[in-house]
Protein backbone atom coordinates (compact mmCIF):
# COMPACT_ATOMS: atom_id res chain seq x y z
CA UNK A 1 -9.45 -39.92 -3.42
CA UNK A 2 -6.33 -38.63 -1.21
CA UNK A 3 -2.55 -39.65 -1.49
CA UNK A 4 -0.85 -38.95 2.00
CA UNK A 5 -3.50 -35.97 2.65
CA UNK A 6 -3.50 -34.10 -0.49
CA UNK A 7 -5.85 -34.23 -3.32
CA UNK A 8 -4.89 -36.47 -6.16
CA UNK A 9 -6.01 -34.75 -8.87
CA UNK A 10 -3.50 -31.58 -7.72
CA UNK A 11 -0.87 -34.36 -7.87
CA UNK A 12 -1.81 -35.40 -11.42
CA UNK A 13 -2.25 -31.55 -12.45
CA UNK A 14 1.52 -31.29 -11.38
CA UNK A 15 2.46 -34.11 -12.91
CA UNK A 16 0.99 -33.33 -16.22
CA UNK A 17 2.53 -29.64 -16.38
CA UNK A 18 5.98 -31.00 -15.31
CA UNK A 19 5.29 -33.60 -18.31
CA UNK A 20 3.76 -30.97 -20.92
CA UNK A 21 7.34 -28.99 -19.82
CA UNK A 22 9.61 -32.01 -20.33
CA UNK A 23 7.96 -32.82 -24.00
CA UNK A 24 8.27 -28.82 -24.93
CA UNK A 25 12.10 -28.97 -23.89
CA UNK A 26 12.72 -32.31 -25.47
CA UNK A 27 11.44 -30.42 -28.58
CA UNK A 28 13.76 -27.00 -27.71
CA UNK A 29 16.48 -29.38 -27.31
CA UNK A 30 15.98 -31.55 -30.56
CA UNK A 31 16.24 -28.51 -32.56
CA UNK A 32 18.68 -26.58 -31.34
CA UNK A 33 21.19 -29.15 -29.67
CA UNK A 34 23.60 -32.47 -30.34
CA UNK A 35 21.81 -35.77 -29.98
CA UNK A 36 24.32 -36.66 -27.23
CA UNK A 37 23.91 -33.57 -25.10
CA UNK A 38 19.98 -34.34 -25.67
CA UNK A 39 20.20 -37.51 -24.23
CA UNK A 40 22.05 -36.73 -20.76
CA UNK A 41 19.81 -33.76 -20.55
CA UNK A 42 16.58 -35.43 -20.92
CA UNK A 43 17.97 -38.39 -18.34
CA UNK A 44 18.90 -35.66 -15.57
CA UNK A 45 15.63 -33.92 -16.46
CA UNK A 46 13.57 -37.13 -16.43
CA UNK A 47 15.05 -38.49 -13.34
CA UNK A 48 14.09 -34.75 -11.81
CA UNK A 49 10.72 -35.46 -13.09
CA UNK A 50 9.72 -38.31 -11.55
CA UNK A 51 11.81 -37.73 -8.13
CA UNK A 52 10.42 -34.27 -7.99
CA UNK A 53 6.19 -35.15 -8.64
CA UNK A 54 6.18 -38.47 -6.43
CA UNK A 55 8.35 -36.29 -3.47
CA UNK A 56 6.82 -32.98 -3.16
CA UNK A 57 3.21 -33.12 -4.99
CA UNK A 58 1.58 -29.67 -5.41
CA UNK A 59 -1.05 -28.61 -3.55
CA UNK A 60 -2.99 -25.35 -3.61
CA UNK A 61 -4.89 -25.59 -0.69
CA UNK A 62 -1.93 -26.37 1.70
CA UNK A 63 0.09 -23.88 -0.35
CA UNK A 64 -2.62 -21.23 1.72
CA UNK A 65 -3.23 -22.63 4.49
CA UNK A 66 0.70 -22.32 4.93
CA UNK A 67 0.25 -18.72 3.78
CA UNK A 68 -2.13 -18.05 6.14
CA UNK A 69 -0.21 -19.51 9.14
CA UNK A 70 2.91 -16.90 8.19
CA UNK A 71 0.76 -14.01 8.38
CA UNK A 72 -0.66 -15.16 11.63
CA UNK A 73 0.32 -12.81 14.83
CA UNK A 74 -0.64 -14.93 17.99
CA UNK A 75 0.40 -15.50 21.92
CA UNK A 76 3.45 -16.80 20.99
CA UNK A 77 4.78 -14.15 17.73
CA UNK A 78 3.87 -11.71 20.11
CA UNK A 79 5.83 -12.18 23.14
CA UNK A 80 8.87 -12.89 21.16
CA UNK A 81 8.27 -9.31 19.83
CA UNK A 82 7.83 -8.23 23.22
CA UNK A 83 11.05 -10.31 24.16
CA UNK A 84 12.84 -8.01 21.52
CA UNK A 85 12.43 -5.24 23.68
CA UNK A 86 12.79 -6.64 27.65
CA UNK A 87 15.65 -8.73 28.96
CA UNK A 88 14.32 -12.37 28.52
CA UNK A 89 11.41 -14.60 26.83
CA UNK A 90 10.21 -15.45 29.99
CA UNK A 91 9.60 -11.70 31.17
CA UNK A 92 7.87 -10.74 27.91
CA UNK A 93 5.54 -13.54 28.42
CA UNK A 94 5.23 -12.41 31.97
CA UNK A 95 4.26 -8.83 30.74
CA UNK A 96 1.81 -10.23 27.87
CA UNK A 97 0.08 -12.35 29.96
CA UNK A 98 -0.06 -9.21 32.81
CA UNK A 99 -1.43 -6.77 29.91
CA UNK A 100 -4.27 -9.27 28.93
CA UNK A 101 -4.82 -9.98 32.51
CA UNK A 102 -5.27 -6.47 32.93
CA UNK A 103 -7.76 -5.77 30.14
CA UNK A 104 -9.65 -8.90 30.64
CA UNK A 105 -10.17 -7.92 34.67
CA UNK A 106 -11.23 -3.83 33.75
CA UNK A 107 -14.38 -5.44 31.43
CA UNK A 108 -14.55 -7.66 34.02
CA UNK A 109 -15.65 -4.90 36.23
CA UNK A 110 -17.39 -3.39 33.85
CA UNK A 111 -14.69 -0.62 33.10
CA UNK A 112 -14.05 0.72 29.76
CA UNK A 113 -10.34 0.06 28.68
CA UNK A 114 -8.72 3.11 26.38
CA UNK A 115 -5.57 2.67 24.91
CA UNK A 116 -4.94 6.15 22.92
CA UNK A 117 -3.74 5.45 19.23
CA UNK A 118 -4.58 1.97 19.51
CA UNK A 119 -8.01 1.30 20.50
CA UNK A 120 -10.82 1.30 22.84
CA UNK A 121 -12.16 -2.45 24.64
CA UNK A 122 -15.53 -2.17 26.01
CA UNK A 123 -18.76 -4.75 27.34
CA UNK A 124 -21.92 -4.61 25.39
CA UNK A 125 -24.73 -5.73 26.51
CA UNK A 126 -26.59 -8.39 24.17
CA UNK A 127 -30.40 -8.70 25.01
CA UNK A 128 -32.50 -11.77 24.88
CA UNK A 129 -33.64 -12.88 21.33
CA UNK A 130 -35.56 -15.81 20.06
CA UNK A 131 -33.33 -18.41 17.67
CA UNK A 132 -33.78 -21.29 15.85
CA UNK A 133 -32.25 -24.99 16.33
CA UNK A 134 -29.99 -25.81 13.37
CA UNK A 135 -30.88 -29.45 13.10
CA UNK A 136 -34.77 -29.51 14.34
CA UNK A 137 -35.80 -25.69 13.16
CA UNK A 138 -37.53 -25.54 16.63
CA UNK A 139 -37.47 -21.52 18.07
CA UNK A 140 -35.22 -21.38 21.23
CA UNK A 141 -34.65 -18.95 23.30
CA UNK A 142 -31.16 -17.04 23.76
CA UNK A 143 -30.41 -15.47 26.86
CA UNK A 144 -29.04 -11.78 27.33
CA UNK A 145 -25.35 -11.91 27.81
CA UNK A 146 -22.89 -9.68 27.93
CA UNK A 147 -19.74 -9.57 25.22
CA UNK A 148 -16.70 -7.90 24.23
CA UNK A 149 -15.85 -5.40 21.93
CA UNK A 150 -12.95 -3.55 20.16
CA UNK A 151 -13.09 -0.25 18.28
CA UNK A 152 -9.63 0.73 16.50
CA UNK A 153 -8.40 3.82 17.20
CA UNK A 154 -7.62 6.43 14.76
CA UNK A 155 -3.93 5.57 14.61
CA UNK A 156 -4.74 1.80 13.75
CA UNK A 157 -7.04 2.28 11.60
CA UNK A 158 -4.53 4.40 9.50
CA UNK A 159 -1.12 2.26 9.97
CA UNK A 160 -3.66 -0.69 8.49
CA UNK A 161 -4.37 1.73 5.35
């Protein structure tokens, strides 16, 4: 069962620690504090409670999926990087889209494309194999085809260590 996309039960977990933490600072409180004090205390933290768990439910899953987004470099991260460098965003995508252009046309061709300390883009040959149909189990054939490949460079492959 789902509430607005997220997984109830992660909604429940939250709302059970947030409750476990309210009834373990009651306690704190009750010992240590003035029963008036208590009482606003527990109202402000019981009206944080409940605005808190219905508003922003926890949810582990989206909690990565959001992590995974930030450490995502695509198109557009990289021309503003690029952008950082030349005089506008619309010239660094110009230059990004020219440098993949570029690479994509050399394999094209059949050329091998070298960039020293970065890596090395090159078109391997894949030869005809026999597979099998995910749904029936039949054997199919696969045709050759030709695909492209990246080796890192000796430079990348450190600055990733």
């Amino acid at each position: 069962m789902r509430d607005g996309g997220r997984p109830l039960n992660s909604i429940r977990r939250i709302r059970i620690s947030f409750l476990l933490g309210f009834i373990f600072s009651g306690w704190f409180l009750a010992t240590f504090l003035d029963d008036d004090r208590i009482d606003q205390i527990f109202e402000n933290f019981l009206d944080f409670f409940l605005r808190f768990s219905i508003i922003l439910p926890f949810d582990p899953m989206e909690q990565k999926k959001q992590e995974k987004e930030r450490m995502l470099m695509n198109k557009e991260n990289l021309v503003s990087e690029v952008a950082k460098v030349v005089a506008t965003k619309k010239e660094a995508e110009a230059v990004v889209d020219s440098v993949f252009g570029a690479i994509a046309k050399a394999l094209k061709e059949g050329d091998r494309v070298n960039l020293a300390g970065f890596g090395t883009f090159t078109v391997v040959d894949k030869p005809p194999r026999k597979g099998r149909h995910p749904k029936t189990g039949e054997e199919i054939d696969i045709a050759a085809k030709k695909v492209p490949k990246f080796s890192p460079g000796k430079a990348l492959k450190d600055a990733v260590q």
